[in-house]
N, C-alpha and C. Protein backbone atom coordinates (compact mmCIF):
# COMPACT_ATOMS: atom_id res chain seq x y z
N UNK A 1 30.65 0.25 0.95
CA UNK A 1 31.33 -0.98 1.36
C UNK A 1 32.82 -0.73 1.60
N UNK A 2 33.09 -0.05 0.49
CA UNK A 2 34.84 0.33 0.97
C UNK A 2 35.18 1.04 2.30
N UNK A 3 34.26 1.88 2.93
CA UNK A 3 34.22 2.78 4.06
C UNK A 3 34.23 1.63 5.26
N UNK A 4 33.47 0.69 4.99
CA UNK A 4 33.37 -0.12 5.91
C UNK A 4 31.84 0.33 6.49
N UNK A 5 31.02 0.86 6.10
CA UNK A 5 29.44 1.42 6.47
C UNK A 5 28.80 -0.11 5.90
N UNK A 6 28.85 -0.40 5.17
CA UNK A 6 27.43 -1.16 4.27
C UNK A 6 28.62 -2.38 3.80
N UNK A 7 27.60 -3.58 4.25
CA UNK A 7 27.97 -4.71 3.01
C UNK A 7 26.18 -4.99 2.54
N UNK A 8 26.58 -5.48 1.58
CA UNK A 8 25.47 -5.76 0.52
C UNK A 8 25.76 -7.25 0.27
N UNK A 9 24.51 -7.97 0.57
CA UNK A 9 24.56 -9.56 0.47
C UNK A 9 23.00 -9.94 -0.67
N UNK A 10 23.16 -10.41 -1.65
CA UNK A 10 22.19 -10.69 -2.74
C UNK A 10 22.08 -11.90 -2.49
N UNK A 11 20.59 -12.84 -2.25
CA UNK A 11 20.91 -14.42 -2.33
C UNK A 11 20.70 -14.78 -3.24
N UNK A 12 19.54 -14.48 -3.83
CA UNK A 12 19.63 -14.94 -5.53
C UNK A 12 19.91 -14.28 -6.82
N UNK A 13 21.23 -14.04 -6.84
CA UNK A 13 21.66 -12.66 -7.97
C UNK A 13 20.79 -13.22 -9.25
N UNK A 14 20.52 -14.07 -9.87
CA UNK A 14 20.13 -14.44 -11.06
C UNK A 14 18.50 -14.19 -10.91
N UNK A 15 17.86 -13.95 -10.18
CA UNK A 15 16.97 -13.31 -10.40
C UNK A 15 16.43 -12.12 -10.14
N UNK A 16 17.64 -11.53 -10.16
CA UNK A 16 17.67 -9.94 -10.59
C UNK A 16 17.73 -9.70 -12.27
N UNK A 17 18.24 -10.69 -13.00
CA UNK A 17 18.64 -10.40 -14.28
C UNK A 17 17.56 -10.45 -15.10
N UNK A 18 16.60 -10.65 -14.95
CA UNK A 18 15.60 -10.88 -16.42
C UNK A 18 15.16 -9.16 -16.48
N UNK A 19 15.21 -9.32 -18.19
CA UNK A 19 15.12 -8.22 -18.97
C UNK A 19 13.26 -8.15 -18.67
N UNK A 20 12.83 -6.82 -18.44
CA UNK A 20 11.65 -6.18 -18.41
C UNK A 20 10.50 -7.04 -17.14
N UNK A 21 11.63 -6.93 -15.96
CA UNK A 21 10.36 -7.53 -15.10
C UNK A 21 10.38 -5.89 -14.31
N UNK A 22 9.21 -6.44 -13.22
CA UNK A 22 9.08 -5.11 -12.52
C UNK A 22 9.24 -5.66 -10.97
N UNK A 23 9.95 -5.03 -10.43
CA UNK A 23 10.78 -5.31 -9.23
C UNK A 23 9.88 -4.39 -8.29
N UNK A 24 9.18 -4.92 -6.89
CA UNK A 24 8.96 -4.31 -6.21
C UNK A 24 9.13 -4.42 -4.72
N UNK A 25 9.81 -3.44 -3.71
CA UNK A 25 10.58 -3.80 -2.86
C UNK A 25 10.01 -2.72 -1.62
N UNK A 26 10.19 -3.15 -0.62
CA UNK A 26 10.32 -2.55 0.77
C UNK A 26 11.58 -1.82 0.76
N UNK A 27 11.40 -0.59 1.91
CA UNK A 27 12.37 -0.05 1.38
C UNK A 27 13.29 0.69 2.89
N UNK A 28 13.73 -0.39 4.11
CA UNK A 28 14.26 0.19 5.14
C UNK A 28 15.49 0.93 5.03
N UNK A 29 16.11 1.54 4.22
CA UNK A 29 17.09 2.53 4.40
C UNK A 29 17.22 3.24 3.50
N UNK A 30 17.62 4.92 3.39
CA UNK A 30 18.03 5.52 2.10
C UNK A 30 18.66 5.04 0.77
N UNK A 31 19.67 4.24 1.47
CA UNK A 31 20.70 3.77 0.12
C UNK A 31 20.44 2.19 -0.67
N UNK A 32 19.51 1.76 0.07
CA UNK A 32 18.36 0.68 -0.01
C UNK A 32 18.03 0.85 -1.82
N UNK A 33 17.39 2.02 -2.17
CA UNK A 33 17.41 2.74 -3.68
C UNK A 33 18.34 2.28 -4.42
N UNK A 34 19.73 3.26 -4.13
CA UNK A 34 20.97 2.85 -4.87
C UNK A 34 21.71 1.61 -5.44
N UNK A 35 21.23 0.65 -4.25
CA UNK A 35 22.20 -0.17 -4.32
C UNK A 35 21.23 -1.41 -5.03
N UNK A 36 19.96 -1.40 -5.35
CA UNK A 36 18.97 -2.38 -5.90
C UNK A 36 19.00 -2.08 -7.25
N UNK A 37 19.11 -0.58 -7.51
CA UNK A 37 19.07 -0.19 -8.72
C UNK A 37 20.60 -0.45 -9.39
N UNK A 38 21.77 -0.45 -8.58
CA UNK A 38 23.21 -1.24 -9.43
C UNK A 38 22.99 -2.75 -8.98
N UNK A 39 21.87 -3.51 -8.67
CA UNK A 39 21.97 -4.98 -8.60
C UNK A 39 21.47 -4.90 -9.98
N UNK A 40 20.40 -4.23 -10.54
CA UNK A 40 19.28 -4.90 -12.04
C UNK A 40 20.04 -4.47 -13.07
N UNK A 41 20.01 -5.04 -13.91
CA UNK A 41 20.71 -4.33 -15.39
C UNK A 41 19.83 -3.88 -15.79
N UNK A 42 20.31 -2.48 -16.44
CA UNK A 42 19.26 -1.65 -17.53
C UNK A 42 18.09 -1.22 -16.67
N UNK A 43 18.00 -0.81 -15.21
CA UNK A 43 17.04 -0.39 -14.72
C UNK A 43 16.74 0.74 -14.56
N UNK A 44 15.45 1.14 -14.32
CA UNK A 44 14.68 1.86 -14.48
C UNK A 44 13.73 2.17 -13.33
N UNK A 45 13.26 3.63 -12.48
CA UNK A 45 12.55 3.95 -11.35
C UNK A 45 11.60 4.83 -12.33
N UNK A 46 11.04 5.17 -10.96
CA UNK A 46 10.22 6.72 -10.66
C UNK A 46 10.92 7.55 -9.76
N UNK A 47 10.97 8.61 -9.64
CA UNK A 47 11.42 9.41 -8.88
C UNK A 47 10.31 10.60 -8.02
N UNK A 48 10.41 11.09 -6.98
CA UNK A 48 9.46 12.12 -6.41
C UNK A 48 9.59 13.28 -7.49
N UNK A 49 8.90 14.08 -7.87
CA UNK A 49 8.54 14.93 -8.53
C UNK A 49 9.51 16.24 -8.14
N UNK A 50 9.63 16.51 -6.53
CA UNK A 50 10.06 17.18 -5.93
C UNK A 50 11.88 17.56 -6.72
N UNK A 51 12.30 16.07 -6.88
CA UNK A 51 13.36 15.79 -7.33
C UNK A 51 13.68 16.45 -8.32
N UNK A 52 12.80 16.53 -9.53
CA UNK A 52 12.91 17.08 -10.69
C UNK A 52 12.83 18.67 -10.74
N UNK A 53 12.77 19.43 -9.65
CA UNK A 53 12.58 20.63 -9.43
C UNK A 53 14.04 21.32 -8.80
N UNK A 54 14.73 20.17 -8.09
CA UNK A 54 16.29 20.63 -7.68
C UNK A 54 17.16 20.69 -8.35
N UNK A 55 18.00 21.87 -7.85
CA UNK A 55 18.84 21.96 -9.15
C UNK A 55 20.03 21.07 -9.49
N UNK A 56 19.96 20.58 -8.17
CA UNK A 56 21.32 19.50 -7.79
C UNK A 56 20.97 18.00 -8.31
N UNK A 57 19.82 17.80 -8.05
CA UNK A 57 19.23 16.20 -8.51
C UNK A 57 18.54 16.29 -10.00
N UNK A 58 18.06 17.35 -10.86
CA UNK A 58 17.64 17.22 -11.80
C UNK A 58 18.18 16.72 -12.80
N UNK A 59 19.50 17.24 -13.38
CA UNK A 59 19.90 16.86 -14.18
C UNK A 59 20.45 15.22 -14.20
N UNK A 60 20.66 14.59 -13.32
CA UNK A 60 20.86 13.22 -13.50
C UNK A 60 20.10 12.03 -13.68
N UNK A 61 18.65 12.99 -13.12
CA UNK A 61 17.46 12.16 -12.66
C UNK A 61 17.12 12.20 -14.58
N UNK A 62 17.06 13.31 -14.93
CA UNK A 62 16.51 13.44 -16.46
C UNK A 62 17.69 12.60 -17.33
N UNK A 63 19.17 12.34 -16.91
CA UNK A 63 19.72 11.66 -18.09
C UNK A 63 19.71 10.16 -17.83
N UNK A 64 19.13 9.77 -16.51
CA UNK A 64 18.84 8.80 -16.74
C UNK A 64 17.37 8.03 -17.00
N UNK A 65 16.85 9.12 -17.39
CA UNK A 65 15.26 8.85 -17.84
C UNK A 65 14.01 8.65 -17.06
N UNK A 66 14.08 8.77 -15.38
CA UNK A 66 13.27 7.82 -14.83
C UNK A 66 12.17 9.28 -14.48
N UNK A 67 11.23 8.37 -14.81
CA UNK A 67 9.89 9.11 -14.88
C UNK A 67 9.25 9.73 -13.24
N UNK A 68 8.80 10.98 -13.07
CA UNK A 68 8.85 11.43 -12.23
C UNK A 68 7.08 10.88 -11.74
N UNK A 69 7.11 10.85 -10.29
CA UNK A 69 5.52 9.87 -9.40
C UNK A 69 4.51 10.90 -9.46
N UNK A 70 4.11 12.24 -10.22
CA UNK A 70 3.43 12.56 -10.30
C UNK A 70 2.54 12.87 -11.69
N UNK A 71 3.21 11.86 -12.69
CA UNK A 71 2.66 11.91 -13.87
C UNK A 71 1.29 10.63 -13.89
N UNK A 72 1.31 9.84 -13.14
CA UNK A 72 0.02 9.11 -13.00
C UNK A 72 -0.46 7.80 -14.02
N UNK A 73 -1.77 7.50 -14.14
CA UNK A 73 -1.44 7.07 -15.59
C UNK A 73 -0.61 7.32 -16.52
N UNK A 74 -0.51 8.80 -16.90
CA UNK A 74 0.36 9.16 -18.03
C UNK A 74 1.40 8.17 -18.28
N UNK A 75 2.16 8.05 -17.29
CA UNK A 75 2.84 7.72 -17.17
C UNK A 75 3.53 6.09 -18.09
N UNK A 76 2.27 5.38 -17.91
CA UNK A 76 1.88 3.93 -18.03
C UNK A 76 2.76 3.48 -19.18
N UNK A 77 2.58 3.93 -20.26
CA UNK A 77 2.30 3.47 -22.00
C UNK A 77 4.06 3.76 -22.10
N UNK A 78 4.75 4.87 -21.86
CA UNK A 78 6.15 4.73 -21.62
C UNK A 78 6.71 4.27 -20.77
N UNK A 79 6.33 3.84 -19.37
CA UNK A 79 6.84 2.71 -18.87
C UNK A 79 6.56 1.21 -19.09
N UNK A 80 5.46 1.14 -20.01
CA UNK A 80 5.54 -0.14 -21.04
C UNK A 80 6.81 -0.21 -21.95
N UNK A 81 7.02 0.36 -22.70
CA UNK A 81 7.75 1.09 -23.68
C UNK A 81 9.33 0.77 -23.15
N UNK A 82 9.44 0.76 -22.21
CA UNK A 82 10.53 0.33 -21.56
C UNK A 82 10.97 -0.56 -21.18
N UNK A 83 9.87 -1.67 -20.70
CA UNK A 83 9.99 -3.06 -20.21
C UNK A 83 9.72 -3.83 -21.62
N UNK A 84 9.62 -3.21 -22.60
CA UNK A 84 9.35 -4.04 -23.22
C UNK A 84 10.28 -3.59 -24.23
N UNK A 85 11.34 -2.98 -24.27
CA UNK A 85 13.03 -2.84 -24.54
C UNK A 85 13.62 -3.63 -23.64
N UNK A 86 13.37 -4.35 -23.38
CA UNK A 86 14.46 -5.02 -21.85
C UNK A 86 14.73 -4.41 -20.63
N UNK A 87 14.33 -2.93 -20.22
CA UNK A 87 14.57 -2.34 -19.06
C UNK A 87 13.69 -3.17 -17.81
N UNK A 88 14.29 -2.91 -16.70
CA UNK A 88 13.73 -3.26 -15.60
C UNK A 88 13.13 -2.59 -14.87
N UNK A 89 12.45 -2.45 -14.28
CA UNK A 89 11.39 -1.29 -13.56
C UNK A 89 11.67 -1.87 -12.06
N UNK A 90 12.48 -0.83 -10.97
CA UNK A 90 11.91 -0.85 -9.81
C UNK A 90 11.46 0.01 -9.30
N UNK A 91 11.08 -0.43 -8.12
CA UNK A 91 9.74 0.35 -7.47
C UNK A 91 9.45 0.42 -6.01
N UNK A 92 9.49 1.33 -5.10
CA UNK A 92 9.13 1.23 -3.73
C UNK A 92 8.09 1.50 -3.61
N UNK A 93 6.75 0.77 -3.17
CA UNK A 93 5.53 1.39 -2.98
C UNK A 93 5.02 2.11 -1.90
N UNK A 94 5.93 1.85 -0.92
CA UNK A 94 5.62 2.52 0.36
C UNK A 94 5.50 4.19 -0.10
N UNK A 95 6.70 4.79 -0.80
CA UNK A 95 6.79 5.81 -1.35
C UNK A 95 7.74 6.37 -0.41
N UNK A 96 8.42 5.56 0.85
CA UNK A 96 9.23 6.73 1.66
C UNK A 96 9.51 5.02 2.43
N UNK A 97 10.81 5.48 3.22
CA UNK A 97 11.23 4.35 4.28
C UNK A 97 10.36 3.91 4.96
N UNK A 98 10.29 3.00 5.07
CA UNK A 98 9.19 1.43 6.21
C UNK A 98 10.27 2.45 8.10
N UNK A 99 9.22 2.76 8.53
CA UNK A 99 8.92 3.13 9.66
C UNK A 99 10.17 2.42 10.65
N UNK A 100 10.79 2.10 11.12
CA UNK A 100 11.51 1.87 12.28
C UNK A 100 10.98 1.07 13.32
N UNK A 101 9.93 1.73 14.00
CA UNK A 101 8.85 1.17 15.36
C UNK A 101 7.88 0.40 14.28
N UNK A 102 7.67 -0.16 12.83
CA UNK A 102 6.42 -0.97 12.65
C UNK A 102 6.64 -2.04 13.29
N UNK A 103 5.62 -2.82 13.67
CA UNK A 103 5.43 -3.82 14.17
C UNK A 103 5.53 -4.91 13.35
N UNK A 104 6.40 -5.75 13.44
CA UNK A 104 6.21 -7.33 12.85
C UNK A 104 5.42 -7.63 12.09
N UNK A 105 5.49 -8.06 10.95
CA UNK A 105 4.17 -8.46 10.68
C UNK A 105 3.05 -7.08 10.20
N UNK A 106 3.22 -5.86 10.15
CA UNK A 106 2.27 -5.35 9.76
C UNK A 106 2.48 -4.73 8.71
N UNK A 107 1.52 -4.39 7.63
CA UNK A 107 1.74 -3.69 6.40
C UNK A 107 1.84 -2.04 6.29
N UNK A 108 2.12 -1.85 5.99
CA UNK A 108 2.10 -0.12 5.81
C UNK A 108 1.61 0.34 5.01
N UNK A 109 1.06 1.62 4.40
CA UNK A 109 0.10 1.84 3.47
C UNK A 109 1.12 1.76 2.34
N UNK A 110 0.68 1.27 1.23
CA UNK A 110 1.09 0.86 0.01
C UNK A 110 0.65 1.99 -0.93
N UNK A 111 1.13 2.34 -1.98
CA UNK A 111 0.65 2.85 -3.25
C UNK A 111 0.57 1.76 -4.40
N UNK A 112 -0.69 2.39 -5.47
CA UNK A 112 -0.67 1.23 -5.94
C UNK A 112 0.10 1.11 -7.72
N UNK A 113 0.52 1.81 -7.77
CA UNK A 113 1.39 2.37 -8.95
C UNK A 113 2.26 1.13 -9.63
N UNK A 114 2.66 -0.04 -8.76
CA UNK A 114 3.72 -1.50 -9.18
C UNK A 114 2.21 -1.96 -10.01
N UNK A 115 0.89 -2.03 -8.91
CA UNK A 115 0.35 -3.22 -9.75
C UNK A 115 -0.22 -2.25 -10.97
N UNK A 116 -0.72 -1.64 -10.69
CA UNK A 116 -0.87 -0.38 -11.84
C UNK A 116 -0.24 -1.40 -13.28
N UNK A 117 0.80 -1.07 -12.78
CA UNK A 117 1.66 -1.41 -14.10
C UNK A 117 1.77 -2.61 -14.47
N UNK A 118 2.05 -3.51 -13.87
CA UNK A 118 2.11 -5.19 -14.18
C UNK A 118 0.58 -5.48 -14.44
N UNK A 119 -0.43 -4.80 -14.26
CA UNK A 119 -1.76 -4.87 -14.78
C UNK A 119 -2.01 -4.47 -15.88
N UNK A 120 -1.52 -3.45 -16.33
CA UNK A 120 -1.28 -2.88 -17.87
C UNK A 120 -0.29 -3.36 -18.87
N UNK A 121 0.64 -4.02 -18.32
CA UNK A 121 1.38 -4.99 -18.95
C UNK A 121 1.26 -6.05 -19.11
N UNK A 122 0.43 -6.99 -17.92
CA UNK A 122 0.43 -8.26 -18.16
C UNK A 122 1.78 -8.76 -18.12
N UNK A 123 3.06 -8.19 -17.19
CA UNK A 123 3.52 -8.60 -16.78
C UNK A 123 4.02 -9.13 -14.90
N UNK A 124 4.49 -10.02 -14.34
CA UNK A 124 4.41 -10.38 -13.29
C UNK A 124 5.19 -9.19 -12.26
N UNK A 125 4.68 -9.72 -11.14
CA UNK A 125 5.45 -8.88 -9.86
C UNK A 125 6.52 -9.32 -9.70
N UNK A 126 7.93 -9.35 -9.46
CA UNK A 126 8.78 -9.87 -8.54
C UNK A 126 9.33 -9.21 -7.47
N UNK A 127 8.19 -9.50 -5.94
CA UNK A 127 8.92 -8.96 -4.90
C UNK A 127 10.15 -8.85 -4.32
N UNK A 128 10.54 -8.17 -4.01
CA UNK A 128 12.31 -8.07 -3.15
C UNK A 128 12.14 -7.50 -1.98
N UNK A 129 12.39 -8.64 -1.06
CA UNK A 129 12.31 -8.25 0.56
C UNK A 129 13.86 -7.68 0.80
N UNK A 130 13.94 -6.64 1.36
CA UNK A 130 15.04 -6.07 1.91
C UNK A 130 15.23 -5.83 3.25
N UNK A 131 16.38 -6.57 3.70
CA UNK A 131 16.31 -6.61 4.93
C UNK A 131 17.54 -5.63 5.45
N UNK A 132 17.75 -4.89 6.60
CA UNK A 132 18.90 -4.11 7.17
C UNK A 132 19.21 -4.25 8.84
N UNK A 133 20.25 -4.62 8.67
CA UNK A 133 20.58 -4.98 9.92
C UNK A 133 22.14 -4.71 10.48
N UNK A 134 22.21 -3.56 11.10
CA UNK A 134 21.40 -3.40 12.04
C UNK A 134 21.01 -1.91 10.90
N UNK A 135 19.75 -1.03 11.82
CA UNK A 135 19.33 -0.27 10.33
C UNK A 135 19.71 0.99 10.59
N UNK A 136 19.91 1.45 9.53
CA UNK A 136 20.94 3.06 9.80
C UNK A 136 20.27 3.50 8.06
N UNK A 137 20.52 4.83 8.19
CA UNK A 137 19.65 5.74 7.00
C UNK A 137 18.26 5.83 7.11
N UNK A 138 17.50 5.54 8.35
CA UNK A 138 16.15 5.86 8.24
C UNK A 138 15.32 7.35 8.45
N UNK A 139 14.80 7.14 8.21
CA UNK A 139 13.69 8.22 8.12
C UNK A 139 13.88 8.87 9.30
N UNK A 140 13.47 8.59 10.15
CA UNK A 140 13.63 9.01 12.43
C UNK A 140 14.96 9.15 12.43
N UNK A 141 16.13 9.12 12.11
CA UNK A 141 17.28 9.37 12.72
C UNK A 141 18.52 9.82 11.62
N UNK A 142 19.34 10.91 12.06
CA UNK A 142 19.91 11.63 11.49
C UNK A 142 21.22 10.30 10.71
N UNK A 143 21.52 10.76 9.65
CA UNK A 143 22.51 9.73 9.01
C UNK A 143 23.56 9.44 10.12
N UNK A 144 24.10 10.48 9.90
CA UNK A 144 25.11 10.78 11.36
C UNK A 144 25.39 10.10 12.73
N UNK A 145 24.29 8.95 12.81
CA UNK A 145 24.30 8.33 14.04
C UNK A 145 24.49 6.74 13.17
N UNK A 146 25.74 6.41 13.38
CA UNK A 146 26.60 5.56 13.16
C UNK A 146 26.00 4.28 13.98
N UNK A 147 25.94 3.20 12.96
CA UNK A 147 25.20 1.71 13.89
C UNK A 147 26.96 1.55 14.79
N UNK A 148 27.02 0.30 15.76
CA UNK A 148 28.39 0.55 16.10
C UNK A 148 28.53 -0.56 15.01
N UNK A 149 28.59 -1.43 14.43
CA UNK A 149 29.01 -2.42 13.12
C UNK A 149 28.35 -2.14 11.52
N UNK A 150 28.75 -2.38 10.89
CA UNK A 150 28.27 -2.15 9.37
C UNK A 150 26.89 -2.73 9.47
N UNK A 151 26.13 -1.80 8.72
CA UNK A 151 25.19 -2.29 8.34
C UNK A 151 24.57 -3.10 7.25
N UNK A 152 24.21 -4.41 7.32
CA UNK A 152 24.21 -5.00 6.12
C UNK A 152 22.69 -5.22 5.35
N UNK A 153 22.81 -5.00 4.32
CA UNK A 153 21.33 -5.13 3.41
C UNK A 153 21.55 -6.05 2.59
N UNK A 154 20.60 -6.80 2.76
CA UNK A 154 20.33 -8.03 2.14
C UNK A 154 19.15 -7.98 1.12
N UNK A 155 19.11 -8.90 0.12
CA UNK A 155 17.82 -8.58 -1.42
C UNK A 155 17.66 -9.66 -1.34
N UNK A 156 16.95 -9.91 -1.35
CA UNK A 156 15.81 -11.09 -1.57
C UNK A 156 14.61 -11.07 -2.59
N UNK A 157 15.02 -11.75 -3.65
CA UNK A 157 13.57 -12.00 -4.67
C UNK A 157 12.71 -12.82 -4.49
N UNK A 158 11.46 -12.83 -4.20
CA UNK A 158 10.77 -13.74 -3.77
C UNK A 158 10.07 -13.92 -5.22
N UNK A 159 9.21 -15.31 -4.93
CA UNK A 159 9.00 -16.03 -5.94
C UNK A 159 8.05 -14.73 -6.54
N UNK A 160 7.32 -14.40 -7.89
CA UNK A 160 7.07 -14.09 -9.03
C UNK A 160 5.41 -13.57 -8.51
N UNK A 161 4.51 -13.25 -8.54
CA UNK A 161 3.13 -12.67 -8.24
C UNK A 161 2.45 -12.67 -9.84
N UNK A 162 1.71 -13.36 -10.42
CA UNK A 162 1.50 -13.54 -11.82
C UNK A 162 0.52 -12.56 -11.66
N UNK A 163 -0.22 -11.91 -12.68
CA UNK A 163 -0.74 -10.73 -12.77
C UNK A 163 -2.54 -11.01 -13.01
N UNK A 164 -1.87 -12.55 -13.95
CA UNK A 164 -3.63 -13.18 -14.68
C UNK A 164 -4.47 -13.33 -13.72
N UNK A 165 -4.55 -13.86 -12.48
CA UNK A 165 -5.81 -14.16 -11.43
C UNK A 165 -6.96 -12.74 -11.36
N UNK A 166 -5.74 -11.55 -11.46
CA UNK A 166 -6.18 -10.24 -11.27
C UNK A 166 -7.30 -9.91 -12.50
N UNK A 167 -6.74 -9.96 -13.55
CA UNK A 167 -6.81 -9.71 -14.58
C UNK A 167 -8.54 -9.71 -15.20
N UNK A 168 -9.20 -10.60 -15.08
CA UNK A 168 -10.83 -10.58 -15.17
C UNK A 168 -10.84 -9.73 -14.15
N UNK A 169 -10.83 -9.03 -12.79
CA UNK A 169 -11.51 -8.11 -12.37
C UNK A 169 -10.84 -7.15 -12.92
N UNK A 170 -9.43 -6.34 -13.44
CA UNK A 170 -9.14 -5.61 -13.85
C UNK A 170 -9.76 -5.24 -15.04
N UNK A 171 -10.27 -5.82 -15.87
CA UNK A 171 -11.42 -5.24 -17.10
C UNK A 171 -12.41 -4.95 -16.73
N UNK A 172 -12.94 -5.49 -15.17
CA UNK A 172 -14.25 -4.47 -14.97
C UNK A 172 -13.74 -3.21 -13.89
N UNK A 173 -12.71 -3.47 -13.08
CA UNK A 173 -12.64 -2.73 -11.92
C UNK A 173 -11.27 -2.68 -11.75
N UNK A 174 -10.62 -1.23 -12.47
CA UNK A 174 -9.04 -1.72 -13.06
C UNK A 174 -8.76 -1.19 -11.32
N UNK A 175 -9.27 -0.33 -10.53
CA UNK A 175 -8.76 0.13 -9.04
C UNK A 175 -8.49 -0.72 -8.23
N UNK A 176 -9.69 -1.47 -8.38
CA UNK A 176 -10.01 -2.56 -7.40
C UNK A 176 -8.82 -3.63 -7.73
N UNK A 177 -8.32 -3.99 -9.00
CA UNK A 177 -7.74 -4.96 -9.47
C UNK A 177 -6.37 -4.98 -8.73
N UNK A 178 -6.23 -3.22 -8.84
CA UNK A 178 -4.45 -2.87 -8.61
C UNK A 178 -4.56 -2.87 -6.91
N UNK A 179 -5.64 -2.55 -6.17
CA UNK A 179 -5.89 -2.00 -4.81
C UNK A 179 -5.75 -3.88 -3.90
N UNK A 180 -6.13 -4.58 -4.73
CA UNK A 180 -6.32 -6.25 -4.10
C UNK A 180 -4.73 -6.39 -4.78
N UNK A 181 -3.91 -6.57 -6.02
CA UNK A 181 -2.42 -7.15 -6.51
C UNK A 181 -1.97 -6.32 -5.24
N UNK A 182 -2.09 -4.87 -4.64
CA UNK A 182 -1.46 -4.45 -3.86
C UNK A 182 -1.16 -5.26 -2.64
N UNK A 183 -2.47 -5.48 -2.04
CA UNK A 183 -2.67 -6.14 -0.85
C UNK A 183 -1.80 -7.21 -0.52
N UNK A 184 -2.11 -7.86 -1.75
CA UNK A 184 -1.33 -9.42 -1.88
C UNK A 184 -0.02 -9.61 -1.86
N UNK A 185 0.89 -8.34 -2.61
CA UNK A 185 2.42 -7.75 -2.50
C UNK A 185 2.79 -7.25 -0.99
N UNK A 186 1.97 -6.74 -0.48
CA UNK A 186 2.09 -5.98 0.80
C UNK A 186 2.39 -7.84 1.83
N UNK A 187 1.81 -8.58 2.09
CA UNK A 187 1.32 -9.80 2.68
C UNK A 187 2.96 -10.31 2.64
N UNK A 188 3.53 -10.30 1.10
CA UNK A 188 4.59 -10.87 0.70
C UNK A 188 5.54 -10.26 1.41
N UNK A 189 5.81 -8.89 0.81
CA UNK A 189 7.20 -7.99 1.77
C UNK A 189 7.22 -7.95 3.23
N UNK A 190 5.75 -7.94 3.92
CA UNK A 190 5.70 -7.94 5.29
C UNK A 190 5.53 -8.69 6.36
N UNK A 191 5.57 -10.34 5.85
CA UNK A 191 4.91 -11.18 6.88
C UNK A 191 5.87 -11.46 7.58
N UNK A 192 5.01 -11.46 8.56
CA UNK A 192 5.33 -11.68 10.03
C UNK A 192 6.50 -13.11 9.77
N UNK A 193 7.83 -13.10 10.27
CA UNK A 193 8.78 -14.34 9.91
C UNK A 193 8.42 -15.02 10.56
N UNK A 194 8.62 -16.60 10.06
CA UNK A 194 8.05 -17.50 10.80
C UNK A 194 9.48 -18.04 12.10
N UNK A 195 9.09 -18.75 12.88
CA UNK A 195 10.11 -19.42 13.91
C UNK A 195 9.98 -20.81 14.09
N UNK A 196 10.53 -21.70 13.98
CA UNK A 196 10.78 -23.20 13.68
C UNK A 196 10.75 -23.87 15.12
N UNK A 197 9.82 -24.29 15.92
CA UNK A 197 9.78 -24.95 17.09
C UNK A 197 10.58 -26.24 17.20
N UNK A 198 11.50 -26.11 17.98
CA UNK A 198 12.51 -27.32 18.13
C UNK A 198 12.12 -28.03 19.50
């Protein structure tokens, strides 16, 4: 923001603040990460595995605790353990930047690792649509190619995804449980915006 690259616009800062929810977000730009994770207090990721192998990103990734995406279940019971200290858990499920050319309206393949967890917790989703405009840090194009105006990212918490509806099929069919909470998150971050006929 000081560079004059990025402003950052939050509309509902207060529901970023609750202690031990799990935040799950679309994710159109690199710094998209950074800047969600200094909106939450006391938060908490996953990181690519890859990460934990560099010599440059390891050590920060380990002092700030966040559990690396190839531990799996394992994973689960200490990221309980955490939300239920007050940490916040976010989360990109895409696993990499939302595409550039997607189309309106369409979902992208999801991982299912958010509901995973709010299924094992029995705690709720709270989606965060992130919007960038105009979009710069993506995936297809080198940082280096400068939008001609700042680019601004916007957070959006959308209302709450309760976990219980899931929950009877998750005791018989915990895949199925997290593979449908997915679906339903995906619907949320991606729908098609509506337009108001005047």
């Amino acid at each position: 923001e000081r560079l004059g690259l990025v402003r950052v616009r939050v509309k509902n800062p207060e529901a970023f603040m609750k202690p031990g929810a799990v935040f799950t977000a679309n994710h159109p730009s690199l710094i998209d990460v950074v800047c969600l994770i200094s909106i939450v207090p006391e938060a908490t990721t996953i990181v690519k595995a890859s990460l934990l192998r560099n010599w440059f990103t390891r050590a920060p990734i380990r002092a700030a605790g966040y559990a690396a995406n190839d531990a799996g279940p394992a994973a689960l019971p200490a990221l309980a353990e955490d939300l239920a200290s007050g940490a916040a858990f976010v989360i990109f499920p895409e696993g990499t930047r939302t595409p550039s050319d997607l189309p309106a309206g369409e979902i992208p393949r999801l991982h299912r690792g958010a509901a995973q967890l709010a299924l094992h917790t029995g705690r709720p989703i709270t989606p965060v649509r992130i919007t960038a405009h105009p979009r710069w840090l993506t995936k297809d194009r080198g940082w280096w190619h400068l939008p001609e105006e700042p680019m601004t990212l916007t957070f959006e918490a959308l209302p709450e995804i309760e976990v219980e509806p899931y929950l009877t099929l998750y005791n018989s069919d915990a895949r199925r449980a997290a593979r449908r909470l997915t679906q339903d998150l995906g619907r949320l971050l991606f729908e098609r915006p509506t337009t108001n006929a005047h």
